[in-house]
Every structure is written in C-alpha cells, then in structure tokens.
N, C-alpha and C. Protein backbone atom coordinates (compact mmCIF):
# COMPACT_ATOMS: atom_id res chain seq x y z
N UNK A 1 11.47 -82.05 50.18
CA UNK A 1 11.59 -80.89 49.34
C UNK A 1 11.02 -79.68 50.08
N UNK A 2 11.56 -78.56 49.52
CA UNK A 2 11.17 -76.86 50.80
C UNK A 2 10.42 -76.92 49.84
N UNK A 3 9.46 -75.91 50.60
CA UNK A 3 8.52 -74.93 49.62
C UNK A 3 8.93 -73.54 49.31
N UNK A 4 8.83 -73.12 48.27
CA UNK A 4 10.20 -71.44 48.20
C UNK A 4 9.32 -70.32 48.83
N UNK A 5 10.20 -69.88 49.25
CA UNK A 5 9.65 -68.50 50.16
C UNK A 5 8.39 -67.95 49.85
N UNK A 6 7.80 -67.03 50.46
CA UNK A 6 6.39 -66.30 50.00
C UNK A 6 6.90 -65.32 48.98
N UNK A 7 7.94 -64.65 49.46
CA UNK A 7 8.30 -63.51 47.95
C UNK A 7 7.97 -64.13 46.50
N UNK A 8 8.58 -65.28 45.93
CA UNK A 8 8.85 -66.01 45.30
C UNK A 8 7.52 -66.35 44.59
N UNK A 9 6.23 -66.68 45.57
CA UNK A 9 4.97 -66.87 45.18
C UNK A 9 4.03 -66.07 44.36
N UNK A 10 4.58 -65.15 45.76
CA UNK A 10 3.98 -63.45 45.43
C UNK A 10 4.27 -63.07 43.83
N UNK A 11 5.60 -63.03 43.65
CA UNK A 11 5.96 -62.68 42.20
C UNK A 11 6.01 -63.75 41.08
N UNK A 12 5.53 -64.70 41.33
CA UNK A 12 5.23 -65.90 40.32
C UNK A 12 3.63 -65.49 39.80
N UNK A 13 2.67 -65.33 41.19
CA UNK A 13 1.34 -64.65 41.02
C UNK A 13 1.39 -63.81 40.37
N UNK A 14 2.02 -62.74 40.21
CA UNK A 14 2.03 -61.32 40.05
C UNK A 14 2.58 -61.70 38.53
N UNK A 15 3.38 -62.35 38.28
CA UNK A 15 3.98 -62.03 36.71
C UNK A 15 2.70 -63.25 35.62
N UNK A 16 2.25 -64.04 36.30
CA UNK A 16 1.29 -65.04 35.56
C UNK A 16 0.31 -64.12 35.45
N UNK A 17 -0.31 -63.39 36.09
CA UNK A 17 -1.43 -62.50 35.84
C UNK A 17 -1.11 -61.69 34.89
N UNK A 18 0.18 -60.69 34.97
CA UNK A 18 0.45 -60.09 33.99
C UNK A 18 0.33 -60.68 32.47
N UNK A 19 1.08 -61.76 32.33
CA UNK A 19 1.02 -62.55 31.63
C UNK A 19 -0.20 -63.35 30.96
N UNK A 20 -1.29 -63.17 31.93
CA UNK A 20 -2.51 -63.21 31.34
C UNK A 20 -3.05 -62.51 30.77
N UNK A 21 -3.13 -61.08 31.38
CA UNK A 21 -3.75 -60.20 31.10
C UNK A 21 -3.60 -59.62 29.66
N UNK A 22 -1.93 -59.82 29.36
CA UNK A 22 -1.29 -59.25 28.44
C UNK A 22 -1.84 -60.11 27.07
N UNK A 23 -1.85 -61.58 27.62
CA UNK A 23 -2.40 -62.43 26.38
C UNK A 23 -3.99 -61.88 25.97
N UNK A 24 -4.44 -62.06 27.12
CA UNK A 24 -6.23 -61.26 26.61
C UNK A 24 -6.62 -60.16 25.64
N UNK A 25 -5.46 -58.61 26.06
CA UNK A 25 -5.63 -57.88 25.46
C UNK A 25 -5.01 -58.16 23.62
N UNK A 26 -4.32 -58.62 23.89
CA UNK A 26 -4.03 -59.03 22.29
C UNK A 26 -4.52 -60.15 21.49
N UNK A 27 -5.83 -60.59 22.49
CA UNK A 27 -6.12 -61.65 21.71
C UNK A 27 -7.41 -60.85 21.19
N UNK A 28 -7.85 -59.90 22.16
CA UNK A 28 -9.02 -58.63 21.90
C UNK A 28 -8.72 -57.88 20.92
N UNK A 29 -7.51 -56.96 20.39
CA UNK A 29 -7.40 -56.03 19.53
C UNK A 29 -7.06 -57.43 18.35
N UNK A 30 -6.99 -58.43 18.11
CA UNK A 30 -7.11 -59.13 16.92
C UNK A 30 -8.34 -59.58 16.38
N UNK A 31 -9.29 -59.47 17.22
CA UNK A 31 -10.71 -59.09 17.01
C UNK A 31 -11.54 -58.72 16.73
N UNK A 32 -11.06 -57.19 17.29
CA UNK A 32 -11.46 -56.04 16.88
C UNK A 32 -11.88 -55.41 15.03
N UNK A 33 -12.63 -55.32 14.38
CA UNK A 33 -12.62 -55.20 13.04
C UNK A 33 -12.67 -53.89 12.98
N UNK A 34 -11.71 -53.71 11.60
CA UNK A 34 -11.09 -52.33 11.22
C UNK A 34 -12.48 -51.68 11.03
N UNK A 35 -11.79 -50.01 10.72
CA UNK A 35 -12.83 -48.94 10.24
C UNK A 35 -13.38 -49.41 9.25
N UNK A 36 -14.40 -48.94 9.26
CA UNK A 36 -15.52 -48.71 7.63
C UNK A 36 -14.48 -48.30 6.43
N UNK A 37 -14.99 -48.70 5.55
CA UNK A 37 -14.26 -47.94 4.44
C UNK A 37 -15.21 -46.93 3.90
N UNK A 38 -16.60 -46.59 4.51
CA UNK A 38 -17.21 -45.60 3.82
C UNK A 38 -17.64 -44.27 4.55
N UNK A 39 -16.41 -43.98 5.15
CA UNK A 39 -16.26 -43.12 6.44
C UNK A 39 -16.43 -41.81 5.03
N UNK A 40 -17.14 -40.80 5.45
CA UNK A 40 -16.94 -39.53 4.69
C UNK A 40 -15.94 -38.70 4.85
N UNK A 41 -15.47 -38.12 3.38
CA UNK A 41 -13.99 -37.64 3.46
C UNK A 41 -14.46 -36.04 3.63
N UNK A 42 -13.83 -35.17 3.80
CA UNK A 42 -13.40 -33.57 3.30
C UNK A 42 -13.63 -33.63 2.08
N UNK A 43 -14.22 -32.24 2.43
CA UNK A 43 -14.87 -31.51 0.83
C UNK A 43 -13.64 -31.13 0.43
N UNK A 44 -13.13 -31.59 -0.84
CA UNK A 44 -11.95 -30.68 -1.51
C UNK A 44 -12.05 -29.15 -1.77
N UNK A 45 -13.19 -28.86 -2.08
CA UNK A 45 -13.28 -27.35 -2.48
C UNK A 45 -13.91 -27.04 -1.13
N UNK A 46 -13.46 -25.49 -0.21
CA UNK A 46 -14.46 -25.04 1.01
C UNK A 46 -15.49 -24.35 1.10
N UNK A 47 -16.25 -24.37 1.74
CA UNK A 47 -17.45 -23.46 1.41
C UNK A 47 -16.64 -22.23 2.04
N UNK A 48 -17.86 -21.03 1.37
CA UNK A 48 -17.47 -19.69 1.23
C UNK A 48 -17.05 -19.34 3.17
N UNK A 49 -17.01 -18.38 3.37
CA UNK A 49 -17.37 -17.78 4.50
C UNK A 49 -18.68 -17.62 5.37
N UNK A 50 -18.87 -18.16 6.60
CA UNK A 50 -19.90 -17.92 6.99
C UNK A 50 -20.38 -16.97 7.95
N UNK A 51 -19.09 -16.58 8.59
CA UNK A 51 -19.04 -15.57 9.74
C UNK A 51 -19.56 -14.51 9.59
N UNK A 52 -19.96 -13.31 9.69
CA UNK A 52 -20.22 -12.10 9.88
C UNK A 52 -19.27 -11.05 10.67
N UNK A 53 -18.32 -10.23 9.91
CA UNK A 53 -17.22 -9.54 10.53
C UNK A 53 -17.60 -8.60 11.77
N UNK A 54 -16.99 -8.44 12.72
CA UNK A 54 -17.67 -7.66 13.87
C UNK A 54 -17.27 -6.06 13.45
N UNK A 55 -18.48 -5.15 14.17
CA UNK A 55 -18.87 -3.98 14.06
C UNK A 55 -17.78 -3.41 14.90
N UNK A 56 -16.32 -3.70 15.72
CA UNK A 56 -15.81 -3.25 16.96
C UNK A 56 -14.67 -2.36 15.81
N UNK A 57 -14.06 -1.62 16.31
CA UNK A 57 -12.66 -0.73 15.92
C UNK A 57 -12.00 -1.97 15.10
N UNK A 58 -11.03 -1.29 14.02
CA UNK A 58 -9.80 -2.45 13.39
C UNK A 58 -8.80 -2.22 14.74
N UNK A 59 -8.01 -3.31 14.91
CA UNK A 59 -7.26 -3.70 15.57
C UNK A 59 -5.99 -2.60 15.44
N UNK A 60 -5.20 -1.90 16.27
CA UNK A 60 -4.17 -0.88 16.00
C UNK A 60 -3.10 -1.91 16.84
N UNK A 61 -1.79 -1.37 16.39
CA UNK A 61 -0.34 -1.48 17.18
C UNK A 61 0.24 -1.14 18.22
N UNK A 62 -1.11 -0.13 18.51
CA UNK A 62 -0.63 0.28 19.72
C UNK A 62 -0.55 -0.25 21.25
N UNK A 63 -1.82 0.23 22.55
CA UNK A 63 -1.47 -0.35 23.87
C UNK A 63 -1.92 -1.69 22.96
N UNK A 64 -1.86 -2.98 24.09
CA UNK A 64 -2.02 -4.07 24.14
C UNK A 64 -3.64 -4.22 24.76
N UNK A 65 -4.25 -5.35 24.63
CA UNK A 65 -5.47 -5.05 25.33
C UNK A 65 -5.15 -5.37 26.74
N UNK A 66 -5.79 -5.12 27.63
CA UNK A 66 -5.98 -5.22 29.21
C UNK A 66 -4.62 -4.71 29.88
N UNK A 67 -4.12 -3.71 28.99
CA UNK A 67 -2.63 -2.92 29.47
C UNK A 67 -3.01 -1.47 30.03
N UNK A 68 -2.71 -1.54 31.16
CA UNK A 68 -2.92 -0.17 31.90
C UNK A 68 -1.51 0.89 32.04
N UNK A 69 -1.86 1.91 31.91
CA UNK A 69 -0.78 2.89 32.14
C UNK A 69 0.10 2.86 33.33
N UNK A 70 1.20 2.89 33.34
CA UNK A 70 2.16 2.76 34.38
C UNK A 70 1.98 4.12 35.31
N UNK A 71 2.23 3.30 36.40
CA UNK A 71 2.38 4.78 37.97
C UNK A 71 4.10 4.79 37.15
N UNK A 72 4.33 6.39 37.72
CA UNK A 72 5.15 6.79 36.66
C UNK A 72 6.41 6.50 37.98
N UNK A 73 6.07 6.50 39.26
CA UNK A 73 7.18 5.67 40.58
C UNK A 73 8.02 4.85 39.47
N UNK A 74 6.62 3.60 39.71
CA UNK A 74 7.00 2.26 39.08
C UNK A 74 8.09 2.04 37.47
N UNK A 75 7.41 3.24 36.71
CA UNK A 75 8.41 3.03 35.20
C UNK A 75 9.61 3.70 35.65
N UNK A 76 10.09 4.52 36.67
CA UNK A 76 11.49 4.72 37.08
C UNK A 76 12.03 4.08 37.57
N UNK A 77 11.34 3.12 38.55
CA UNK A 77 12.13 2.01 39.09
C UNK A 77 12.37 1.08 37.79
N UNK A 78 11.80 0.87 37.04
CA UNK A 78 11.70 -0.37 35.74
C UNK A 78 13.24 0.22 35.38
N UNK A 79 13.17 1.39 34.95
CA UNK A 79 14.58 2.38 34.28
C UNK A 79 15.69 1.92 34.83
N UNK A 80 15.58 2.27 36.35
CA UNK A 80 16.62 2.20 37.01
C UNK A 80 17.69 0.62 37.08
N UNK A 81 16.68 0.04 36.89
CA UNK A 81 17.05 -1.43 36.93
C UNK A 81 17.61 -1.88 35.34
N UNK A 82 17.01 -1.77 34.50
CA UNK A 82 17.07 -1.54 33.31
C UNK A 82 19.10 -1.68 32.82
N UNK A 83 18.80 0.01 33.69
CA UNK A 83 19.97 0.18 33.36
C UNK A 83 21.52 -0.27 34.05
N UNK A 84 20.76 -0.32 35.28
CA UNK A 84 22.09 -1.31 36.08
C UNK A 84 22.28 -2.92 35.47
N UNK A 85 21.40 -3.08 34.47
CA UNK A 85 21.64 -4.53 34.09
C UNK A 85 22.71 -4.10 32.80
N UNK A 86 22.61 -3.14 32.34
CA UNK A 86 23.23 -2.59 30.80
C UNK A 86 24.36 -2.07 31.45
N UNK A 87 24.52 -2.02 32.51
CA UNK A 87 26.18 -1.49 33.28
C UNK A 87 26.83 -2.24 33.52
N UNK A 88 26.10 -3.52 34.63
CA UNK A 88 27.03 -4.42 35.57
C UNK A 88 26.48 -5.75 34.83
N UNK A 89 25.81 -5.53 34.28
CA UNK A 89 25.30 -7.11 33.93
C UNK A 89 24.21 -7.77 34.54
N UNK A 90 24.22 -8.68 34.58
CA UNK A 90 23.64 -9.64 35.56
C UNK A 90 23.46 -9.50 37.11
C-alpha cells in the first residue's frame, strides 16, 4: 500500500485542527451563562438639563467657521470655470 502524498497530509492536518478548534469554541459559548437579569434599565423620565449655555455670539447664517475671504484672482478663476461648465458641459 502507498502512503498519499504530503499535500494530502498537510490538508488532512489542517482541516482536523480546524475541526477541532471549531468544536471547542462551541462547546465554550454553551457554557458560557447568560446576562444577569438585574442589569439596571433607563430612567423613563430624564433628568432636567445639566449643561450651562455658553457666553459666545448665537450662531448666524452667514461665513462658515474657519472660512476665509477669497483672493478676488482666485473667485474669477472659480467664475470662469463655473461658467464654461454651464456652456459646454462637462
């Protein structure tokens, strides 16, 4: 009788281990005992507010924060392009 190739071994090893491994972990999470049942829930009603509103300006519509004024070059080139897309397209 032959003995079967080394590939053959190799992946007989390789899938029995798997095969072990796989049995272990599920023999572990059947083990494992569920949550408490006296885990604390959420308050149905919330407490008030605790924050303290900040002293800074109300928020406006206008610039954006960390938005700087355009070099006025640059917003003609923006234009220019702008508009060759509203002509030719793409």
């Amino acid at each position: 009788m032959r003995t079967p190739p080394r590939k053959f071994q190799t992946l007989a090893a390789i899938l029995s281990a798997g095969v072990l491994l796989f049995a272990t972990q599920a023999a572990f999470a059947q083990t494992t005992s569920p949550p408490s049942t006296t885990a604390t829930r959420p308050a149905k009603v919330l407490p008030d507010q605790t924050s303290v509103p900040s002293n800074g300006p109300p928020s406006t519509t206008g610039q954006a924060t960390g938005e700087a004024s355009r070099d006025p070059t640059i917003k003609q080139m923006n234009e220019d392009e702008k508009q060759k897309v509203d002509t030719k397209g793409k």
